[in-house]
N, C-alpha and C. Protein backbone atom coordinates (compact mmCIF):
# COMPACT_ATOMS: atom_id res chain seq x y z
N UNK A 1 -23.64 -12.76 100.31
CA UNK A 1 -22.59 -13.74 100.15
C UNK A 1 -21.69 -13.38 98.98
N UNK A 2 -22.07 -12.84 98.08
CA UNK A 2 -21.09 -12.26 96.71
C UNK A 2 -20.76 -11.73 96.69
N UNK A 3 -20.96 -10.46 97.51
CA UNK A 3 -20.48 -9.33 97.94
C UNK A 3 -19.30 -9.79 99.10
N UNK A 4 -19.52 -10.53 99.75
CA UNK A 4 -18.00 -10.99 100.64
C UNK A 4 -17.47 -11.36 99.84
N UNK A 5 -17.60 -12.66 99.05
CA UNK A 5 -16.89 -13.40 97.90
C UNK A 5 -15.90 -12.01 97.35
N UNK A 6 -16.63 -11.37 96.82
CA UNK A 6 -16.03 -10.32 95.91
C UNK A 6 -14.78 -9.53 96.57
N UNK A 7 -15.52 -9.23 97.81
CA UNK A 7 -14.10 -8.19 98.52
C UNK A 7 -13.25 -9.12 98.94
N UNK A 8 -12.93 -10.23 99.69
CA UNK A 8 -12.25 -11.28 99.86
C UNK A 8 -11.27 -11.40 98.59
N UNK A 9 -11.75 -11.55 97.37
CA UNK A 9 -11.20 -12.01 95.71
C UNK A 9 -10.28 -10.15 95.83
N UNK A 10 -10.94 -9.10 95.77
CA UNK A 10 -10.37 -8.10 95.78
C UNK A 10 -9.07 -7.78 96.49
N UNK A 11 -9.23 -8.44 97.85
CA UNK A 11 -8.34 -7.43 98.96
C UNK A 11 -7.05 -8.91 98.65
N UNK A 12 -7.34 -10.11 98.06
CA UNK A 12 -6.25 -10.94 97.89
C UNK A 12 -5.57 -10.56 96.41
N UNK A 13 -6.23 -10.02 95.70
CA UNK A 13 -5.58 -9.63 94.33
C UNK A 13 -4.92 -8.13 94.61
N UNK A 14 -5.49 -7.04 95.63
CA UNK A 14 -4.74 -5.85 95.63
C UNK A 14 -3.76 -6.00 96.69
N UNK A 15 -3.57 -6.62 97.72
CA UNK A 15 -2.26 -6.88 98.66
C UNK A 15 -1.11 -6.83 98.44
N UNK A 16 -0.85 -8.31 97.56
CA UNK A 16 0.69 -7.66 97.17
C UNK A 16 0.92 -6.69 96.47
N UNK A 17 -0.01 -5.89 95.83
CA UNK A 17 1.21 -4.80 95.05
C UNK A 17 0.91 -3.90 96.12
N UNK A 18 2.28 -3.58 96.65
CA UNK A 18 2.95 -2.34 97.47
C UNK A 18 4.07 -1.44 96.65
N UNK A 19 3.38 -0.33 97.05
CA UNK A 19 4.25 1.02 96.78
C UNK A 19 5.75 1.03 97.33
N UNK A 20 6.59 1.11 96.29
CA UNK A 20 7.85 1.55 96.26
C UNK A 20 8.46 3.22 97.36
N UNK A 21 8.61 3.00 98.11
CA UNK A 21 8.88 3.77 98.84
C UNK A 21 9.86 4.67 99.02
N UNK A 22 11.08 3.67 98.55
CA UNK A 22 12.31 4.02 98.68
C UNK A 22 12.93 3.18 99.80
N UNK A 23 12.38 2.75 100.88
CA UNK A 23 12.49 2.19 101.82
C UNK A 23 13.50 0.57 102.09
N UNK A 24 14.60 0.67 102.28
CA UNK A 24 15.94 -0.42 102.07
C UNK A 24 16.10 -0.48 100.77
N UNK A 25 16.10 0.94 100.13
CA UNK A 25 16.70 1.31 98.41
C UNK A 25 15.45 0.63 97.39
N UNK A 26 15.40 -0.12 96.72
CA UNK A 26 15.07 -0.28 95.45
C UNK A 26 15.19 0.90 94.13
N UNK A 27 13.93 0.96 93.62
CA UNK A 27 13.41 1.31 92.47
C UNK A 27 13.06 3.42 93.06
N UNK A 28 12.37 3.00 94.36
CA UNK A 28 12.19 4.54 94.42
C UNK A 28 13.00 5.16 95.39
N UNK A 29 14.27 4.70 95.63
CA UNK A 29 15.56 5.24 96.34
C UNK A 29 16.54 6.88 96.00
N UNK A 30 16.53 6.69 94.75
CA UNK A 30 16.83 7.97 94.09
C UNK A 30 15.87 8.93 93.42
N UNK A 31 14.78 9.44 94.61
CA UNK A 31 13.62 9.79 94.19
C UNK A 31 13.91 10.99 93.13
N UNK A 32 12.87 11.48 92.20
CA UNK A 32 13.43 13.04 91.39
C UNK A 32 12.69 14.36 92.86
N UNK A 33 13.18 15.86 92.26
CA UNK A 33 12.39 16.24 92.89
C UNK A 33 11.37 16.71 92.42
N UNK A 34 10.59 17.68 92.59
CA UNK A 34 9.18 17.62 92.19
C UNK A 34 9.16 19.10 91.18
N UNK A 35 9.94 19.57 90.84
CA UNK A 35 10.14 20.46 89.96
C UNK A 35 10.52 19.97 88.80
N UNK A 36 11.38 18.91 88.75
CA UNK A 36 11.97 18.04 87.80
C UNK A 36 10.91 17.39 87.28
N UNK A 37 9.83 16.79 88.35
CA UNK A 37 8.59 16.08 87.84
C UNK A 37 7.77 16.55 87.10
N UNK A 38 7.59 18.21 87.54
CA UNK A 38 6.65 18.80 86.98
C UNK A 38 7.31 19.20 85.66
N UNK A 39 8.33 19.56 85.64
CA UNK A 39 8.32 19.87 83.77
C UNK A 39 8.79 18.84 83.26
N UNK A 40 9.33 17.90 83.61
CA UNK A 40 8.93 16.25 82.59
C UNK A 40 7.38 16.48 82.22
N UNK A 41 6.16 16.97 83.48
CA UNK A 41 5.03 16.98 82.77
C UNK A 41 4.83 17.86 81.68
N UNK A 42 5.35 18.85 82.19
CA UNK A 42 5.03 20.07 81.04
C UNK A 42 5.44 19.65 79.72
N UNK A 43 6.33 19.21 79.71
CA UNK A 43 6.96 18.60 78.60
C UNK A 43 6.66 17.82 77.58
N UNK A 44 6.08 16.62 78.47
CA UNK A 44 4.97 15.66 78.23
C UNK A 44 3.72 16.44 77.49
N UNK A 45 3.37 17.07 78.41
CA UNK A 45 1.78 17.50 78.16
C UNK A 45 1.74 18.59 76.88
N UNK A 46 3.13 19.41 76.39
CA UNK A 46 3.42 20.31 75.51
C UNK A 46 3.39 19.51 74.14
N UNK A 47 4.39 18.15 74.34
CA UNK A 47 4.37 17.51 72.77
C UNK A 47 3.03 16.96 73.03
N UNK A 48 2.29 16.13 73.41
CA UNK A 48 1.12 15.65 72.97
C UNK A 48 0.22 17.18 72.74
N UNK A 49 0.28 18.13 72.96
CA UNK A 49 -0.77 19.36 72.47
C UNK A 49 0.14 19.73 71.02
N UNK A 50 1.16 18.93 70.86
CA UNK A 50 1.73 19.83 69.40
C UNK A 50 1.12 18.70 68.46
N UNK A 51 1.44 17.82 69.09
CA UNK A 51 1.15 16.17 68.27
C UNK A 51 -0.85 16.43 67.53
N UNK A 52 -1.37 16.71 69.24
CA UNK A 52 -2.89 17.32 68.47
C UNK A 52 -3.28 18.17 67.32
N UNK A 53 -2.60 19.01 67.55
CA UNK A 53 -2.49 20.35 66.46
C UNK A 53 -2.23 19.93 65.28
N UNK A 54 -1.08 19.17 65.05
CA UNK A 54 -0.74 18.28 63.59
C UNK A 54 -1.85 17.73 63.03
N UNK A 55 -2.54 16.36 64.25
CA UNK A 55 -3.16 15.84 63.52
C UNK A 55 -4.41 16.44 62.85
N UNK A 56 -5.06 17.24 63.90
CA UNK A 56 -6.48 17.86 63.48
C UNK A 56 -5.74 18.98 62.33
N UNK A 57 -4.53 19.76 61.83
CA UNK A 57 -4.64 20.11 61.00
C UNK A 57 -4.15 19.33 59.66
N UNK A 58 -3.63 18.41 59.61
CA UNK A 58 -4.12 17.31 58.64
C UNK A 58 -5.16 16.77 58.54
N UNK A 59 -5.95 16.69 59.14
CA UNK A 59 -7.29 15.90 59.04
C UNK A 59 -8.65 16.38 58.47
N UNK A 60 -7.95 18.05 58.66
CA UNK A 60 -9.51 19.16 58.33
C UNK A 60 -8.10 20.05 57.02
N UNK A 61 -7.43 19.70 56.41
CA UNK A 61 -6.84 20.35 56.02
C UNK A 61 -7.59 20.54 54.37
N UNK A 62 -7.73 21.52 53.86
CA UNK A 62 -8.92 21.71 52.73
C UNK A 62 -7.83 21.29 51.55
N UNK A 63 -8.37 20.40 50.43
CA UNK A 63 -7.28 20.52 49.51
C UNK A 63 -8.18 20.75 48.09
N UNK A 64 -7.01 21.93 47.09
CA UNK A 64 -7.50 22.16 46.47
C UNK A 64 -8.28 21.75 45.40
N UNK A 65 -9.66 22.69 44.88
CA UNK A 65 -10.43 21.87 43.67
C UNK A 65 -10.23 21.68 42.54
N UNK A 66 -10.85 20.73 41.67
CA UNK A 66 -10.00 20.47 40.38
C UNK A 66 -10.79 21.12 39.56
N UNK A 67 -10.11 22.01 38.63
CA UNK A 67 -10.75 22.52 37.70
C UNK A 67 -11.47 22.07 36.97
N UNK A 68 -12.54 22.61 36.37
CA UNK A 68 -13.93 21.92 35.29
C UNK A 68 -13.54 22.20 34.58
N UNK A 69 -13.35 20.98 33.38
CA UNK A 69 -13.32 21.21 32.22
C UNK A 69 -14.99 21.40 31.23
N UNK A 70 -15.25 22.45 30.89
CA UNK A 70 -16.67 23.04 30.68
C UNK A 70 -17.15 22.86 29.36
């Protein structure tokens, strides 16, 4: 019985959201093409690997020791 309960609660909460198609215009009417998509990713995926690099070399970055006064 909870297990119906559950998919019942599921399939009424995932229904309305439908995929943008393009279909009588909206939002996905002027689709990109998929070359364009892919280096928006590259792009994407290039600054967050520069963004990494920064932080881990600030984070492990050695700073120098203070001299003993003896």
């Amino acid at each position: 019985m909870t297990r119906a309960l559950a998919a019942i609660v599921a399939l009424l909460v995932v229904a309305p959201a439908r995929a943008d198609h393009g279909v009588g215009g909206g939002a996905g009417s002027a689709a990109m093409s998929p070359l364009v998509t892919a280096l928006l990713w590259a792009v994407a995926a290039f600054l967050v690997g520069i963004a990494l690099v920064a932080i881990v070399t600030v984070l492990t970055r050695r700073r120098p020791s203070q001299p003993h006064d003896g």
